[in-house]
PDB file of N, CA and C in Angstrom:
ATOM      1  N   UNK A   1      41.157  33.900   1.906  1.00  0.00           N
ATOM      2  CA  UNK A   1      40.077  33.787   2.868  1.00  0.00           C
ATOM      3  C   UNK A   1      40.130  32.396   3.513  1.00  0.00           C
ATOM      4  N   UNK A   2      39.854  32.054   4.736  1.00  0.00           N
ATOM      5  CA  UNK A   2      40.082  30.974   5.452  1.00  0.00           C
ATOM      6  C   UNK A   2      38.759  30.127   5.124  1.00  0.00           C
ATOM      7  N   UNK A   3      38.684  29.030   5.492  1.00  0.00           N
ATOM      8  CA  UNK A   3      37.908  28.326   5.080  1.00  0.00           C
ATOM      9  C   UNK A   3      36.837  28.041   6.175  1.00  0.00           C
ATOM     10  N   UNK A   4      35.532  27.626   6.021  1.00  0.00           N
ATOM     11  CA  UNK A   4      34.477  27.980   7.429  1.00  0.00           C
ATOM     12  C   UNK A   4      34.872  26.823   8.189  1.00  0.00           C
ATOM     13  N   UNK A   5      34.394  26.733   9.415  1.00  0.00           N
ATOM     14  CA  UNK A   5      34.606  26.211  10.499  1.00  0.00           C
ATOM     15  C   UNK A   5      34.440  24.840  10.405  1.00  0.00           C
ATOM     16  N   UNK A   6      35.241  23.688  10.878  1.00  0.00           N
ATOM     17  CA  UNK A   6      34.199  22.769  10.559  1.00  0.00           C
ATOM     18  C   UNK A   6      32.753  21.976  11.264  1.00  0.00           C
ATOM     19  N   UNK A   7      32.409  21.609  11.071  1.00  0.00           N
ATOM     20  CA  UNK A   7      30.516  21.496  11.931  1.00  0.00           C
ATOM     21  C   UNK A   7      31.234  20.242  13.274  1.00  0.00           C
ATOM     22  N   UNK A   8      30.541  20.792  14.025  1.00  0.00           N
ATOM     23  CA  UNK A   8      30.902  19.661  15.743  1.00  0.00           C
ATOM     24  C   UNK A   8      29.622  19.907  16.150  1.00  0.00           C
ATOM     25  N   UNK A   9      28.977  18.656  16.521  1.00  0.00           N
ATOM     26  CA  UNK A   9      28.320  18.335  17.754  1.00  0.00           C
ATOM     27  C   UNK A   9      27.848  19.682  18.990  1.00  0.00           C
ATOM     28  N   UNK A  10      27.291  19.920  19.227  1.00  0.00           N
ATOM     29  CA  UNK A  10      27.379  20.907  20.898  1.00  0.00           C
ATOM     30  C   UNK A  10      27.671  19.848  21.331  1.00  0.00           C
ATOM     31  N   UNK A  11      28.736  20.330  22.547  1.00  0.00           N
ATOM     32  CA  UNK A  11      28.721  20.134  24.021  1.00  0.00           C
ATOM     33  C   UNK A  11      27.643  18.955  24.519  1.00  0.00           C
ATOM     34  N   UNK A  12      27.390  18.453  25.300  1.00  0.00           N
ATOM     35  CA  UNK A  12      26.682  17.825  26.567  1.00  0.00           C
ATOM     36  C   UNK A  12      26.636  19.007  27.428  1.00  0.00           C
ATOM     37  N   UNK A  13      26.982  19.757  27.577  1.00  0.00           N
ATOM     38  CA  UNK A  13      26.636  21.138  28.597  1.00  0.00           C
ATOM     39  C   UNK A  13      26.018  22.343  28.018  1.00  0.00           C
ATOM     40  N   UNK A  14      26.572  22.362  26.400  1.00  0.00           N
ATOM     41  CA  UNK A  14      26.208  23.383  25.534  1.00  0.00           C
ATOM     42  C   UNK A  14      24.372  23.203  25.422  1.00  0.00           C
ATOM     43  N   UNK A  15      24.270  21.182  25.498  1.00  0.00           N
ATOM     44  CA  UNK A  15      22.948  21.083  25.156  1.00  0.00           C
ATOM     45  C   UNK A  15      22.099  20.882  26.582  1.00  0.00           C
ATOM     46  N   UNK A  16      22.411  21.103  27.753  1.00  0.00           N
ATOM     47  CA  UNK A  16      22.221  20.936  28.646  1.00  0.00           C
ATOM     48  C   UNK A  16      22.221  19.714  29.307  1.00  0.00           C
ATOM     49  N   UNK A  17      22.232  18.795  29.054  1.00  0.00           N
ATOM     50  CA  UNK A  17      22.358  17.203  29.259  1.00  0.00           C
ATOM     51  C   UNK A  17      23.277  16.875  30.448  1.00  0.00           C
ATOM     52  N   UNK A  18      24.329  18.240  30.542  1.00  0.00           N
ATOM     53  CA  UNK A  18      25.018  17.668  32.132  1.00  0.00           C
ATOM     54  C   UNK A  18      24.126  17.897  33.468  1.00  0.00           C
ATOM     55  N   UNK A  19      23.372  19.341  33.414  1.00  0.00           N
ATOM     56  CA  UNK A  19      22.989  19.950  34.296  1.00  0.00           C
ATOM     57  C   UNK A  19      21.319  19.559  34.345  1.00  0.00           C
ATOM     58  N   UNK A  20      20.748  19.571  32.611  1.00  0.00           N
ATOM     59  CA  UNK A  20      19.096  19.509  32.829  1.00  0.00           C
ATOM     60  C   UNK A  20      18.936  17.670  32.308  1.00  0.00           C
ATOM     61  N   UNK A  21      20.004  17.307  32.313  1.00  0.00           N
ATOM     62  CA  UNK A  21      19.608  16.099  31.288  1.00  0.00           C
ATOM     63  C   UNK A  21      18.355  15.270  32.514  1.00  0.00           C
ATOM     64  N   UNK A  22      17.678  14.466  31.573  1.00  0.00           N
ATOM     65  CA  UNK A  22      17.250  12.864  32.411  1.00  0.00           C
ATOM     66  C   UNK A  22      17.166  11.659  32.505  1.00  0.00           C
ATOM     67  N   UNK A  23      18.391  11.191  31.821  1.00  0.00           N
ATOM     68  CA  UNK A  23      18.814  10.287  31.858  1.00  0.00           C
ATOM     69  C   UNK A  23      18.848   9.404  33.265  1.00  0.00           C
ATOM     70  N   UNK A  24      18.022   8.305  33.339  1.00  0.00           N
ATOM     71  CA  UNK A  24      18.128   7.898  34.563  1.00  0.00           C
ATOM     72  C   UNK A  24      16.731   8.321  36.010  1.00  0.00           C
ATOM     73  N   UNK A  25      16.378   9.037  35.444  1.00  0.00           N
ATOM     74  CA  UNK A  25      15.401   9.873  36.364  1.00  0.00           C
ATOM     75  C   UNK A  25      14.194   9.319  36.202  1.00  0.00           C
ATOM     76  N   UNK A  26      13.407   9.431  37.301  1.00  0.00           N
ATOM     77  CA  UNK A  26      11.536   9.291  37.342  1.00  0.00           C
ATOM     78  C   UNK A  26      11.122   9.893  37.104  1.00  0.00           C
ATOM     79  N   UNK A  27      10.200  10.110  36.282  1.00  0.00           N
ATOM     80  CA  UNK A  27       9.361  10.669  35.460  1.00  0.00           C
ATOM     81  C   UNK A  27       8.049  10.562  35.536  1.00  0.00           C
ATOM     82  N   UNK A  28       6.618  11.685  35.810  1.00  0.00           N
ATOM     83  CA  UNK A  28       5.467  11.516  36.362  1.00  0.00           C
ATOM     84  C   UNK A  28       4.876  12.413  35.145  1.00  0.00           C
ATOM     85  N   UNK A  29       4.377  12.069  34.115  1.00  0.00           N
ATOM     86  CA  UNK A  29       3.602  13.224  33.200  1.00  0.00           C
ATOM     87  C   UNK A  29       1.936  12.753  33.563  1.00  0.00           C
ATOM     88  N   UNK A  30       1.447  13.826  34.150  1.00  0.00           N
ATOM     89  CA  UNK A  30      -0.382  13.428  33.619  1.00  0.00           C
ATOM     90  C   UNK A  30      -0.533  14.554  32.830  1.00  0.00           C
ATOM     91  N   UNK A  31      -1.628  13.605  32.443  1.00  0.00           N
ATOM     92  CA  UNK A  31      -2.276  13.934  30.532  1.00  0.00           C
ATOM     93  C   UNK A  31      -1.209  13.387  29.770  1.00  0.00           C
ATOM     94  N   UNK A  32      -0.602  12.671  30.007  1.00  0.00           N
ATOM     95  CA  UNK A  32       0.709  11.918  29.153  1.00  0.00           C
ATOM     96  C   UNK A  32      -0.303  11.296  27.983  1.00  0.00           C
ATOM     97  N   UNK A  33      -0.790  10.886  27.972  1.00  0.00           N
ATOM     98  CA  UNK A  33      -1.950  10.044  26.680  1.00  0.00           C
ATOM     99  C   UNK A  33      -2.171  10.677  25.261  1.00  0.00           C
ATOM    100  N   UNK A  34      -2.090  12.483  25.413  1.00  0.00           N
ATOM    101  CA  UNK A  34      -2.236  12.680  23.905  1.00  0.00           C
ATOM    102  C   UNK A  34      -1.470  14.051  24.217  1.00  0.00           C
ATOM    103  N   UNK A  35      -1.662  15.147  23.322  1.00  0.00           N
ATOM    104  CA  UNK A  35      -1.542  16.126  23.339  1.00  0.00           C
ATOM    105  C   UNK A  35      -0.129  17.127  23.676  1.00  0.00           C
ATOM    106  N   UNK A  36      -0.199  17.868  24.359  1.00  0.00           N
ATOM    107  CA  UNK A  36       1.096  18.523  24.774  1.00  0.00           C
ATOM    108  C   UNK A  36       1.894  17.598  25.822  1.00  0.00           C
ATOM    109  N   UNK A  37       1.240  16.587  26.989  1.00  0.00           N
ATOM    110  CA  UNK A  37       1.605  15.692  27.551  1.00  0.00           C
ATOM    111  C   UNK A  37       2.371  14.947  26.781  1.00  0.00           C
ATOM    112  N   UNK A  38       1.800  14.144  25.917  1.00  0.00           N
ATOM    113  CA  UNK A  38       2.523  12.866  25.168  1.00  0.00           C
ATOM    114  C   UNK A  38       3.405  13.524  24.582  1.00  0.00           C
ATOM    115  N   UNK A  39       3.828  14.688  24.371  1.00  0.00           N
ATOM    116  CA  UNK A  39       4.771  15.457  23.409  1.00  0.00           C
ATOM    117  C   UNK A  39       5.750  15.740  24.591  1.00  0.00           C
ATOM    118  N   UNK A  40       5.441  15.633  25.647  1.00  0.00           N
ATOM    119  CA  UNK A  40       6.761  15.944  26.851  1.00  0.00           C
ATOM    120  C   UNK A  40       6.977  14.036  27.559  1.00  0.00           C
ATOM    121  N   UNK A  41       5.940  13.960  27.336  1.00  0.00           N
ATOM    122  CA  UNK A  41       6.239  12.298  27.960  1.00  0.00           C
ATOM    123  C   UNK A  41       7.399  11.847  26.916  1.00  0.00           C
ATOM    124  N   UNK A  42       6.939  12.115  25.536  1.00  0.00           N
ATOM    125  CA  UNK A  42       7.873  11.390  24.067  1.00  0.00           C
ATOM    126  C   UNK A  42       9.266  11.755  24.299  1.00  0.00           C
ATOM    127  N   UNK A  43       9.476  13.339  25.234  1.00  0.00           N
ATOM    128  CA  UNK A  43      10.474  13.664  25.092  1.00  0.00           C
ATOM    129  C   UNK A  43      11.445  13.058  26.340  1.00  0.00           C
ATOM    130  N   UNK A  44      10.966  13.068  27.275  1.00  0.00           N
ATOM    131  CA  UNK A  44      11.671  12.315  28.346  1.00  0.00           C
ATOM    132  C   UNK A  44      11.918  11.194  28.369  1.00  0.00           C
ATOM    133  N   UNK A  45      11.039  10.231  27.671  1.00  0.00           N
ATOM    134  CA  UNK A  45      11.465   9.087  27.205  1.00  0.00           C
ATOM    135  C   UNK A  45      12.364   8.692  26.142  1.00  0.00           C
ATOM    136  N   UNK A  46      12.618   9.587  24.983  1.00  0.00           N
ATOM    137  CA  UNK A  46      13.909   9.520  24.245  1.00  0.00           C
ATOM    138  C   UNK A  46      15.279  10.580  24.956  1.00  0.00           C
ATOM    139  N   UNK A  47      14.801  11.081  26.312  1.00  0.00           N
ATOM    140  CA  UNK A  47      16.247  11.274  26.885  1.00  0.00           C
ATOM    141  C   UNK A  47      16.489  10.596  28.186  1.00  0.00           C
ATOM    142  N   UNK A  48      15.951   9.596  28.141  1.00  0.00           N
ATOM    143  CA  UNK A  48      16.677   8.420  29.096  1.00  0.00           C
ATOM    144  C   UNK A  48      15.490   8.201  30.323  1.00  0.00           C
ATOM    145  N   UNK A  49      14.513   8.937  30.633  1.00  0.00           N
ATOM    146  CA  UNK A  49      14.158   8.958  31.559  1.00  0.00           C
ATOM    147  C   UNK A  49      12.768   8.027  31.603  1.00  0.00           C
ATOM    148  N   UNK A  50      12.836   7.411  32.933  1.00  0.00           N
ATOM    149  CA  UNK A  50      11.558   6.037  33.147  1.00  0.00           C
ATOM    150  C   UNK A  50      10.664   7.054  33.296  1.00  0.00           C
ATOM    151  N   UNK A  51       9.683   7.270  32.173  1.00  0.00           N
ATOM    152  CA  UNK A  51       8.228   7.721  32.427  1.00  0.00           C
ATOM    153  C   UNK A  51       6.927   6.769  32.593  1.00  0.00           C
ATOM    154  N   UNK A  52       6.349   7.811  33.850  1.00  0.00           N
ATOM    155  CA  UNK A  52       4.750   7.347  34.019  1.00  0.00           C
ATOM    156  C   UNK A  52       3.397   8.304  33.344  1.00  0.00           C
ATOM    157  N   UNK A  53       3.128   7.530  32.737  1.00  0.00           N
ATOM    158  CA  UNK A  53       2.129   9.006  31.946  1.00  0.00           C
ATOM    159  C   UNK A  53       0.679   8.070  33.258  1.00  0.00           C
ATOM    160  N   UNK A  54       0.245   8.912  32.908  1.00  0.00           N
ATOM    161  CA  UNK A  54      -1.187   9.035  34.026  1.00  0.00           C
ATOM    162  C   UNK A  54      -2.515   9.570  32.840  1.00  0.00           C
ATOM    163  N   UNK A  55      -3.481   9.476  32.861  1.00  0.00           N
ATOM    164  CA  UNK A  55      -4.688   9.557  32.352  1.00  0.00           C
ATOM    165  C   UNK A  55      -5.810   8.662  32.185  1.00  0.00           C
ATOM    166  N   UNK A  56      -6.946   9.242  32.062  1.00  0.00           N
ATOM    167  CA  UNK A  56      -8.692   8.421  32.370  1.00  0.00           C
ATOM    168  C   UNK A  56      -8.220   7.706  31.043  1.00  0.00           C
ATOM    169  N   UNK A  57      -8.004   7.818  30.116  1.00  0.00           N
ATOM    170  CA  UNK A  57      -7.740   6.782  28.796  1.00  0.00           C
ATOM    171  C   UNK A  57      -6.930   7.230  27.936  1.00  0.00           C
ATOM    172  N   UNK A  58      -6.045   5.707  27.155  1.00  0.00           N
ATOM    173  CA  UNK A  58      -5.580   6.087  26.320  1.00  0.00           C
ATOM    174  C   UNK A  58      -4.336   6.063  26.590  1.00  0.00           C
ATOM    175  N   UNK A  59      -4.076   5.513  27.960  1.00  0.00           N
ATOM    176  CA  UNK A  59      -2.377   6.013  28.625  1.00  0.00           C
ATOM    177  C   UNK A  59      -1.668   4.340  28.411  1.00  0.00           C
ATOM    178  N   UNK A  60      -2.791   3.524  28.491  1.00  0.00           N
ATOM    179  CA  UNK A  60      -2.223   2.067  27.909  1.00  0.00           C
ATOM    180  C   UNK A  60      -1.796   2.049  26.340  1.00  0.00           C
ATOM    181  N   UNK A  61      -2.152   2.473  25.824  1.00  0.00           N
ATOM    182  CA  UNK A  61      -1.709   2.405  24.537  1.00  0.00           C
ATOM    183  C   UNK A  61      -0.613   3.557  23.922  1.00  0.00           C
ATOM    184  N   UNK A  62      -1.048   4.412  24.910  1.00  0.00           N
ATOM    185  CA  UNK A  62       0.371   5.534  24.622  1.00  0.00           C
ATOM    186  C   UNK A  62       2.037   5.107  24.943  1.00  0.00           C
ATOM    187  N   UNK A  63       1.900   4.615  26.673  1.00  0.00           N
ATOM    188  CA  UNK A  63       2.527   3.604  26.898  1.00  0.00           C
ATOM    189  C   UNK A  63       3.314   2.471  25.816  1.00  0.00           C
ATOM    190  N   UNK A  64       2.389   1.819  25.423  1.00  0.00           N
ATOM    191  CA  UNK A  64       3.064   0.847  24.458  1.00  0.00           C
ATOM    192  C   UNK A  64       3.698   1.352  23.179  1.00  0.00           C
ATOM    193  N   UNK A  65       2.690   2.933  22.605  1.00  0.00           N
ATOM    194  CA  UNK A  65       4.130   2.925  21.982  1.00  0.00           C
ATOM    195  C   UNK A  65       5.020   4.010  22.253  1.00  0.00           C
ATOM    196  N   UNK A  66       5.404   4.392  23.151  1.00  0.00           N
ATOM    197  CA  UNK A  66       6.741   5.401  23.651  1.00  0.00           C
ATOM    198  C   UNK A  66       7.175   3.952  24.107  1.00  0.00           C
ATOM    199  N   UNK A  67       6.728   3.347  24.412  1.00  0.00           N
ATOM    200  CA  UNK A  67       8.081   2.274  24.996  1.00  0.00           C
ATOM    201  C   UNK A  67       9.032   1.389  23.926  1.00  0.00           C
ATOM    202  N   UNK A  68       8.558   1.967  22.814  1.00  0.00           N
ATOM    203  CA  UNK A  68       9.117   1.322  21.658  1.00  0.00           C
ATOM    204  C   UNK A  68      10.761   2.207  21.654  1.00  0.00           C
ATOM    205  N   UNK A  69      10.689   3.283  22.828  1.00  0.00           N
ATOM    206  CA  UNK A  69      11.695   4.394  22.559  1.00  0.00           C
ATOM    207  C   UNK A  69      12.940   4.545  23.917  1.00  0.00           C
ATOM    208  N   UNK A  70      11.784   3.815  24.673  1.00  0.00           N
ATOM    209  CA  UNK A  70      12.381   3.469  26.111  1.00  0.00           C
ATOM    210  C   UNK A  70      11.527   2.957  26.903  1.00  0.00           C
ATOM    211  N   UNK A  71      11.805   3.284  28.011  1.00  0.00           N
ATOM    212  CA  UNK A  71      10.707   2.962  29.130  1.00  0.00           C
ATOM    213  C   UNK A  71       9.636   4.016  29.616  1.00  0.00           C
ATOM    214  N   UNK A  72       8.625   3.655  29.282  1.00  0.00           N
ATOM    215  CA  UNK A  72       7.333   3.836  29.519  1.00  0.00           C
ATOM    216  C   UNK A  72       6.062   3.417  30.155  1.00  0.00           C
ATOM    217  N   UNK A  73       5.187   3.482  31.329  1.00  0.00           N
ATOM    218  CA  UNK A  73       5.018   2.752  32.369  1.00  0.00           C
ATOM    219  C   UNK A  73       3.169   4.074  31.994  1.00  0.00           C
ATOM    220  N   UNK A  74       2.044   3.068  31.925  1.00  0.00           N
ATOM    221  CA  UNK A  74       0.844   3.095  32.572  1.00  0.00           C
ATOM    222  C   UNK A  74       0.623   3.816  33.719  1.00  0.00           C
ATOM    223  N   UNK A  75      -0.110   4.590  34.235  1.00  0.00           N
ATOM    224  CA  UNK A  75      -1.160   4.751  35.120  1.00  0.00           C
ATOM    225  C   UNK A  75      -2.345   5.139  34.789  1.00  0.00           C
ATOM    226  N   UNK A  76      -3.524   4.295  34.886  1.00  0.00           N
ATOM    227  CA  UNK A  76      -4.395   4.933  34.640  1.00  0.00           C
ATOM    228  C   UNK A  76      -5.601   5.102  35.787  1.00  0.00           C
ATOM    229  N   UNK A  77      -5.827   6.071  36.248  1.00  0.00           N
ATOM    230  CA  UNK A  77      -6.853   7.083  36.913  1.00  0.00           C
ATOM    231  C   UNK A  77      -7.657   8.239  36.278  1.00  0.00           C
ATOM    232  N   UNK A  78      -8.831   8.856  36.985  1.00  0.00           N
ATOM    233  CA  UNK A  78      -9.089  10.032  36.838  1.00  0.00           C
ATOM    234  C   UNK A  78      -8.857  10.870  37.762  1.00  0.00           C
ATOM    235  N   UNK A  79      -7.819  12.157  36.936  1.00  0.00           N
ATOM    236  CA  UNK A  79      -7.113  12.679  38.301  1.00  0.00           C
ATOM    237  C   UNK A  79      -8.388  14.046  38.369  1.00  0.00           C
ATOM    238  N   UNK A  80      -9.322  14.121  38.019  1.00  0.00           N
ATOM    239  CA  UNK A  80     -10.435  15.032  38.094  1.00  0.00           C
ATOM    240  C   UNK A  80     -10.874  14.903  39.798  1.00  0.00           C
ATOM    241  N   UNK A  81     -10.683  13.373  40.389  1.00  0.00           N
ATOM    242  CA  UNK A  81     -11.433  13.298  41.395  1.00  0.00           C
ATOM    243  C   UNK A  81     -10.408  13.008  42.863  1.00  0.00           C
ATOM    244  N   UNK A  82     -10.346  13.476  43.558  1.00  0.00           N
ATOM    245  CA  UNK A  82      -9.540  13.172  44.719  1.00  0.00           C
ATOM    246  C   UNK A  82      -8.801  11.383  44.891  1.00  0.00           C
ATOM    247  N   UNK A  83     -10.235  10.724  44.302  1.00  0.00           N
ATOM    248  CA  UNK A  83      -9.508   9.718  44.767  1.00  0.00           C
ATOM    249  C   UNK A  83      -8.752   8.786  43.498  1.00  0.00           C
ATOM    250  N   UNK A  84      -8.639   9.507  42.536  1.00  0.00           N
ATOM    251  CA  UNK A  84      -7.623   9.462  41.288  1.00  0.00           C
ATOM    252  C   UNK A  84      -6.320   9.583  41.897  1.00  0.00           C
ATOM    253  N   UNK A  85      -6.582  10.625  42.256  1.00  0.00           N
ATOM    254  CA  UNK A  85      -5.234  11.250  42.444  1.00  0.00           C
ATOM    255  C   UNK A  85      -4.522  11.060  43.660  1.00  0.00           C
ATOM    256  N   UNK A  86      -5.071  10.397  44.348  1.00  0.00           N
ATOM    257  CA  UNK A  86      -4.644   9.222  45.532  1.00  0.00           C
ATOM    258  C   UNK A  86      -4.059   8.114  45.104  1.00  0.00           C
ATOM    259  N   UNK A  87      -4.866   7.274  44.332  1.00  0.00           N
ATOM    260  CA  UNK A  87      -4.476   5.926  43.398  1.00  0.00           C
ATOM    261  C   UNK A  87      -2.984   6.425  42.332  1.00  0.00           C
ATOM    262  N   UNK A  88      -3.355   7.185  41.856  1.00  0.00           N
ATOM    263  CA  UNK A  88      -1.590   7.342  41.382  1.00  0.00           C
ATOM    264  C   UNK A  88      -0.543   7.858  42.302  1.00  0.00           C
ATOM    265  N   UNK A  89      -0.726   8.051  43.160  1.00  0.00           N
ATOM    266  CA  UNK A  89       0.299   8.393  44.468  1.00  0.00           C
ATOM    267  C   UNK A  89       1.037   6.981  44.600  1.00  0.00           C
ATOM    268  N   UNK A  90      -0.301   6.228  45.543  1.00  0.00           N
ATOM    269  CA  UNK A  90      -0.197   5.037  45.800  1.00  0.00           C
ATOM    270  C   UNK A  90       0.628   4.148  44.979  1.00  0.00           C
ATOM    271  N   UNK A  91       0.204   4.219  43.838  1.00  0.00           N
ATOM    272  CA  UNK A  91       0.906   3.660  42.670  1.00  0.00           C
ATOM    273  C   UNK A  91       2.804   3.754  42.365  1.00  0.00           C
ATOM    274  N   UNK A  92       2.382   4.914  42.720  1.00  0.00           N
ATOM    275  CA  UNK A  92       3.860   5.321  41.866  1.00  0.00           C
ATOM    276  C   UNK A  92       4.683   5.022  43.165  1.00  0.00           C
ATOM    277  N   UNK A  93       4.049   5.407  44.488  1.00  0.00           N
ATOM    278  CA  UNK A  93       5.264   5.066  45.693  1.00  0.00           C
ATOM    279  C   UNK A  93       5.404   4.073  46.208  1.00  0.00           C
ATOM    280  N   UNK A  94       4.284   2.916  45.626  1.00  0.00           N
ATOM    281  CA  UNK A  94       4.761   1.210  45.152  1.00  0.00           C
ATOM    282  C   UNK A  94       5.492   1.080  44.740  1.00  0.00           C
ATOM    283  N   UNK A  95       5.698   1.694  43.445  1.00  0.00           N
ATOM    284  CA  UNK A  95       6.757   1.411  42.301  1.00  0.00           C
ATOM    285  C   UNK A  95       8.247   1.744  42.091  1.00  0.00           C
ATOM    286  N   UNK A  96       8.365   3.540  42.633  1.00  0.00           N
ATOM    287  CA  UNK A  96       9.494   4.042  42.776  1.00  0.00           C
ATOM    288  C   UNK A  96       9.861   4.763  44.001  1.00  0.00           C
ATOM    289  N   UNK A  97      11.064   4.549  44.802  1.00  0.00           N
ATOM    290  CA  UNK A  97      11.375   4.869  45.474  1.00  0.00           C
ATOM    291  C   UNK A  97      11.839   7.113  45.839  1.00  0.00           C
ATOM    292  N   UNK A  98      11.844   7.188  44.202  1.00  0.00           N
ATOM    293  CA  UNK A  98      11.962   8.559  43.847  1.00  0.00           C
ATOM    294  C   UNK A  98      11.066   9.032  43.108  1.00  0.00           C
ATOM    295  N   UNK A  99      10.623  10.221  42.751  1.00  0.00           N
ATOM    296  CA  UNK A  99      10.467  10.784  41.651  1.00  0.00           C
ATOM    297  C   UNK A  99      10.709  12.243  41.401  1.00  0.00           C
ATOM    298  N   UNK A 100      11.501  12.402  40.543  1.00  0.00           N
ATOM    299  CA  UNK A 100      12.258  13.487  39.915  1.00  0.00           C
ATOM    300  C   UNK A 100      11.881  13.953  39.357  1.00  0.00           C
ATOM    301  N   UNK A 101      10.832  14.284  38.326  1.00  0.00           N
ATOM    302  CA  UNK A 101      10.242  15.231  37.403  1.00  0.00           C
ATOM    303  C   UNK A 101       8.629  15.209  37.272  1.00  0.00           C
ATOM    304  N   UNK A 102       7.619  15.910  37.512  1.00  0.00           N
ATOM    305  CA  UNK A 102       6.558  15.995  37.597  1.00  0.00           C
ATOM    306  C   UNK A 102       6.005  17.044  36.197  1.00  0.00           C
ATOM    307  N   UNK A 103       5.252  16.114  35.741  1.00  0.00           N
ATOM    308  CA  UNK A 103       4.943  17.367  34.616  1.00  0.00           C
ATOM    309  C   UNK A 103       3.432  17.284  34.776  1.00  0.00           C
ATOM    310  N   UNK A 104       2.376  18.408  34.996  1.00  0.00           N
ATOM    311  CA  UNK A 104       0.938  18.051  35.112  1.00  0.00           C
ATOM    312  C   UNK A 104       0.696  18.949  34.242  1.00  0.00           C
ATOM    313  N   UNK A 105      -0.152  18.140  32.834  1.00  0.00           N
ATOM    314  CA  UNK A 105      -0.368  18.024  31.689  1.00  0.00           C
ATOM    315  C   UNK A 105      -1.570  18.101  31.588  1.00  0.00           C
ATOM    316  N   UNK A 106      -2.495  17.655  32.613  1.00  0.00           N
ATOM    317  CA  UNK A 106      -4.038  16.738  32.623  1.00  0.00           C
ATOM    318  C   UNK A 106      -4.721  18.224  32.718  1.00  0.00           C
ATOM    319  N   UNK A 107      -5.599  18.283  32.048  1.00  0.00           N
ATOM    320  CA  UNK A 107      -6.497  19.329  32.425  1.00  0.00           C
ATOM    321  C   UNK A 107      -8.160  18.281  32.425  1.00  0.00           C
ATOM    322  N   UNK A 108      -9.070  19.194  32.866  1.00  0.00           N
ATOM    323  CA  UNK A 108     -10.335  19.448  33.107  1.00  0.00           C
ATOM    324  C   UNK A 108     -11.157  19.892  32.580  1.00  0.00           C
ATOM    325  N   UNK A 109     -12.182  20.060  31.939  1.00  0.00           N
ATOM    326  CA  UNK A 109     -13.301  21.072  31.600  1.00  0.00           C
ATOM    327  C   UNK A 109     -14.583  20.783  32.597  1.00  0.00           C
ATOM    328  N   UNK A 110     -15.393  21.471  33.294  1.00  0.00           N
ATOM    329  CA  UNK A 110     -16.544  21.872  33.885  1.00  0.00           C
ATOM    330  C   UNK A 110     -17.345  22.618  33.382  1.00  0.00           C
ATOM    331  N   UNK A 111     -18.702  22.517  33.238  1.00  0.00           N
ATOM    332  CA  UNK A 111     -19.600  22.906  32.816  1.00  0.00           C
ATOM    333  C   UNK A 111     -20.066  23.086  33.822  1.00  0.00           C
ATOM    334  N   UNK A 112     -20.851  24.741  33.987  1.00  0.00           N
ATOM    335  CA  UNK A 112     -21.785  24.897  35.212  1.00  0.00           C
ATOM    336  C   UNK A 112     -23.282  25.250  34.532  1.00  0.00           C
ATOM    337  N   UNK A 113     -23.642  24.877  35.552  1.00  0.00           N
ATOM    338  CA  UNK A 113     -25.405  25.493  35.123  1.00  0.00           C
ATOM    339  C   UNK A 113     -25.698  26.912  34.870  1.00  0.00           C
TER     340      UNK A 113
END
């Protein structure tokens, strides 16, 4: 009987990294601060990519520590209100000339009468 295979690495294509990688890319997560956000912000930032997490709080300190992993960059607004979500426009097309990946993370709750 032959002996099993021996164990390799995937590919860079096998793992998608040629075609989906982001290495290098801008990166826009709101709700980046906790939750399913910071769990996609964490991830783009340990695959190369300059993220901006966005949120009313909590995005300064999230920030500081994903940047322990790469680069990780503040915005903080409330994107609940029009003019949140103006101010991180503004922001980000100060800052970067591109942006390549948008992840909107941020949710809302409303209460009606």
């Amino acid at each position: 009987m032959a002996p099993p295979p021996a164990h390799r690495e995937p590919s860079e294509e096998a793992r998608g990294a040629g075609r989906f990688g982001v290495e290098d890319k801008v990166a826009l997560v709101t709700g980046g601060s906790r939750g399913i956000g910071k769990m996609i912000a964490r991830g783009l930032v340990a695959g190369g990519a300059k993220v901006y997490i966005a949120s009313r709080r909590g995005c300064e300190e999230t920030a500081a520590e994903l940047s322990d992993e790469g680069v990780c960059l503040p915005l903080s607004a409330d994107l609940s209100e029009e003019a949140g979500i103006c101010a991180i426009g503004e922001q980000l097309r100060a800052a970067e000339p591109t942006l390549h990946v948008l992840v909107h993370a941020a949710g809302a709750h409303h209460v009606a009468p």
